[in-house]
Each structure stands twice: as structure tokens, then as C-alpha cells.
Protein backbone atom coordinates (compact mmCIF):
# COMPACT_ATOMS: atom_id res chain seq x y z
CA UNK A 1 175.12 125.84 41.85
CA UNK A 2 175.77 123.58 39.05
CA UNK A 3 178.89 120.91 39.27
CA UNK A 4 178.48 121.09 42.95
CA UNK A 5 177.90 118.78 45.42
CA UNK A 6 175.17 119.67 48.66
CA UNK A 7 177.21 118.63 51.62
CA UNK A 8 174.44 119.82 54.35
CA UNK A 9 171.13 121.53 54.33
CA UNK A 10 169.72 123.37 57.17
CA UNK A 11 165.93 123.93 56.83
CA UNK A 12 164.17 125.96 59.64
CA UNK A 13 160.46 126.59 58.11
CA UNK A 14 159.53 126.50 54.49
CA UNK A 15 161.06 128.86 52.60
CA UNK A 16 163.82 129.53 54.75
CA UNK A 17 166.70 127.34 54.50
CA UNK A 18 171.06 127.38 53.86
CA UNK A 19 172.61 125.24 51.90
CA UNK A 20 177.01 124.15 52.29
CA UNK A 21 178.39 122.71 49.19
CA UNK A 22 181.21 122.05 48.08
CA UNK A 23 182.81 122.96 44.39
CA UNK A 24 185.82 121.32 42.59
CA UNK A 25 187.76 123.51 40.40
CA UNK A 26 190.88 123.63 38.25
CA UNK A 27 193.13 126.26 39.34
CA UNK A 28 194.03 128.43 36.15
CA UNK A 29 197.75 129.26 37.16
CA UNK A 30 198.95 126.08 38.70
CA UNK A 31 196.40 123.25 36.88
CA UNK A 32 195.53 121.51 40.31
CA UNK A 33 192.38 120.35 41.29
CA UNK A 34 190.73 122.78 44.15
CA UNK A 35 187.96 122.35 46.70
CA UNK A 36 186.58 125.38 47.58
CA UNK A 37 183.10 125.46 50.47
CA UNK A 38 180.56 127.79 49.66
CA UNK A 39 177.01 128.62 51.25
CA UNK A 40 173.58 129.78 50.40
CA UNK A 41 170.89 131.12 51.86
CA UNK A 42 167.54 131.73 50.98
CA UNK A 43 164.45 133.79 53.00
CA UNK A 44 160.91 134.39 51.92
CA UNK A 45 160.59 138.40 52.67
CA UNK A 46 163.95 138.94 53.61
CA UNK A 47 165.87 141.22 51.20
CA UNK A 48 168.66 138.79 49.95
CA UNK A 49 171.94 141.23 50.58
CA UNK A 50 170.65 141.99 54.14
CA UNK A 51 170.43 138.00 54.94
CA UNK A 52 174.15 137.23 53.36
CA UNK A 53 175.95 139.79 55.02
CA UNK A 54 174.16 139.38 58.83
CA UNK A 55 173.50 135.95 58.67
CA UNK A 56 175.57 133.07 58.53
CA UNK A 57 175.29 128.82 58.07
CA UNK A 58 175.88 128.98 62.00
CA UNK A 59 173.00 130.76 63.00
CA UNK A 60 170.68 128.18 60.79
CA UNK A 61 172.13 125.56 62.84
CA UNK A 62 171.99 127.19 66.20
CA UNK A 63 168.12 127.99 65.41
CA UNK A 64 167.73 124.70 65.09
CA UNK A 65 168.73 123.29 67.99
CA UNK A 66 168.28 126.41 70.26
CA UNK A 67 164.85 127.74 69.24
CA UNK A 68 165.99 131.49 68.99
CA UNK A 69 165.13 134.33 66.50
CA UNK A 70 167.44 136.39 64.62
CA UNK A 71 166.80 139.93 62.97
CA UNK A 72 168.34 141.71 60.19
CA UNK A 73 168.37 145.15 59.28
CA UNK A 74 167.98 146.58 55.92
CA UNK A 75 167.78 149.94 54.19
CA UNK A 76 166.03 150.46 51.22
CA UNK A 77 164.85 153.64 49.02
CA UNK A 78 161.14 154.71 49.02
CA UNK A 79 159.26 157.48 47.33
CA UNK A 80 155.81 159.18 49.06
CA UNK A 81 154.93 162.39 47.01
CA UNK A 82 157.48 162.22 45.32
CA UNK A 83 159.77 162.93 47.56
CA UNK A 84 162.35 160.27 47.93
CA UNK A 85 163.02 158.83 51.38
CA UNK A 86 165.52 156.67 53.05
CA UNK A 87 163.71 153.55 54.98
CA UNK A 88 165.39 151.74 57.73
CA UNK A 89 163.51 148.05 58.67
CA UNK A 90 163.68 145.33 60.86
CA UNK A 91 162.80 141.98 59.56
CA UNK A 92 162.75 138.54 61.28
CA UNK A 93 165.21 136.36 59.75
CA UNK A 94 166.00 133.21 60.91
CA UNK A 95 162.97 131.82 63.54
CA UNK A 96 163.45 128.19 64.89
CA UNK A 97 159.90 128.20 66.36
CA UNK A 98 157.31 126.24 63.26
CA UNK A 99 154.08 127.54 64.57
CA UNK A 100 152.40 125.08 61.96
CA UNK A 101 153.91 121.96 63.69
CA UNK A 102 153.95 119.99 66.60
CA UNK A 103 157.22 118.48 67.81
CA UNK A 104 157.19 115.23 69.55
CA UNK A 105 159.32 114.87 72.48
CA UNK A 106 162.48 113.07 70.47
CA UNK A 107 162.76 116.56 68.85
CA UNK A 108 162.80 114.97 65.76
CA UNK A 109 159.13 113.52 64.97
CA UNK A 110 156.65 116.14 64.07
CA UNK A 111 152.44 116.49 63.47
CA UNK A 112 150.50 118.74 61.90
CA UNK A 113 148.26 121.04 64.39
CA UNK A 114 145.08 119.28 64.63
CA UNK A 115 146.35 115.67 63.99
CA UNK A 116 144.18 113.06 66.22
CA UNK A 117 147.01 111.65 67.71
CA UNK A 118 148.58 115.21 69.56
CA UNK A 119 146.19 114.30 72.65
CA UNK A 120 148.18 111.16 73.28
CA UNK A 121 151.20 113.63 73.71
């Protein structure tokens, strides 16, 4: 990501975020400045190929504001006595619910669990 600009960053939970940004280039044939929009997204335990392909900047967003949870599938090689095996799993991708937070009522103020003031709430 270098020479690029961050345009928006959608964090759910640590260590699960996208990132939009935007890149100028120089087109090589005609010489004119381009824009082109590309995204990023990163996921502790989530096998990166599995999280580009089946999920999307949109469903950061919409886990955001609609607490939902999306799953990915992913297929990986494994070997048990040595024999080789094909392994199928499910993994839990994007999840707008922080279970180490508590959100306020604006939606946009949060506490730590055990904070003194979450009784007031």
C-alpha cells in the first residue's frame, strides 16, 4: 500500500478490519493520470484467500451497523499417518458482536467490561 491514500477503514474487533484506498497511477499507453479503488482485508485465524474471495468491504460495514456474523469456508491439505487428506472448515469471519466491550446507548461510546460506571447504564 505505499503511494496510496486510506479513504475509509472499517474496524469490527481487533485484528479484524478492511481498509478502501485509493491509488493514482500513470497509465503506460496513454500517459494520463488514473484513479483506481482498491480494498484490503485482514483476519486473525482466517486463511487470507478464503476472506478475499467470500468477503467483501460491504459486509464489514453491514456488521457494523447490523450486528451479524459471517462464515467462510476454506479447504486446506492435511497429513495424519502419512496419509494425505483433504480438510474442509468453517471459520467465523466477520462478527459485529465485541464481547470485550460495552456499548453505550448512542452506539458509538464504549467501556470496558467491569468499568465502574456500566451500573449507571
Amino acid at each position: 500500500m505505499t503511494n496510496c491514500t486510506i479513504k475509509e477503514m472499517k474496524i469490527c474487533k481487533p485484528k479484524l478490519y478492511a481498509v478502501r484506498y485509493v491509488k493514482d497511477d500513470i497509465d503506460s499507453v496513454t500517459g494520463l493520470s488514473t484513479t483506481s479503488v482498491y480494498f484490503k482485508t485482514k483476519g486473525k485465524g482466517i486463511p487470507r484467500l478464503a476472506l478475499e474471495r467470500q468477503c467483501h468491504y460491504d459486509d464489514f460495514v453491514s456488521a457494523i451497523c447490523n450486528p451479524i456474523q459471517i462464515f467462510v469456508t476454506s479447504r486446506s491439505l492435511c497429513s495424519f499417518k502419512q496419509k494425505i487428506y483433504t480438510v474442509e472448515s468453517t471459520k467465523r469471519a466477520i462478527n459485529g458482536f465485541d464481547i470485550k466491550k460495552f456499548i453505550l446507548s448512542d452506539n458509538i461510546n464504549i467501556l470496558a467490561f467491569g468499568h465502574k460506571d456500566i451500573n449507571l447504564f
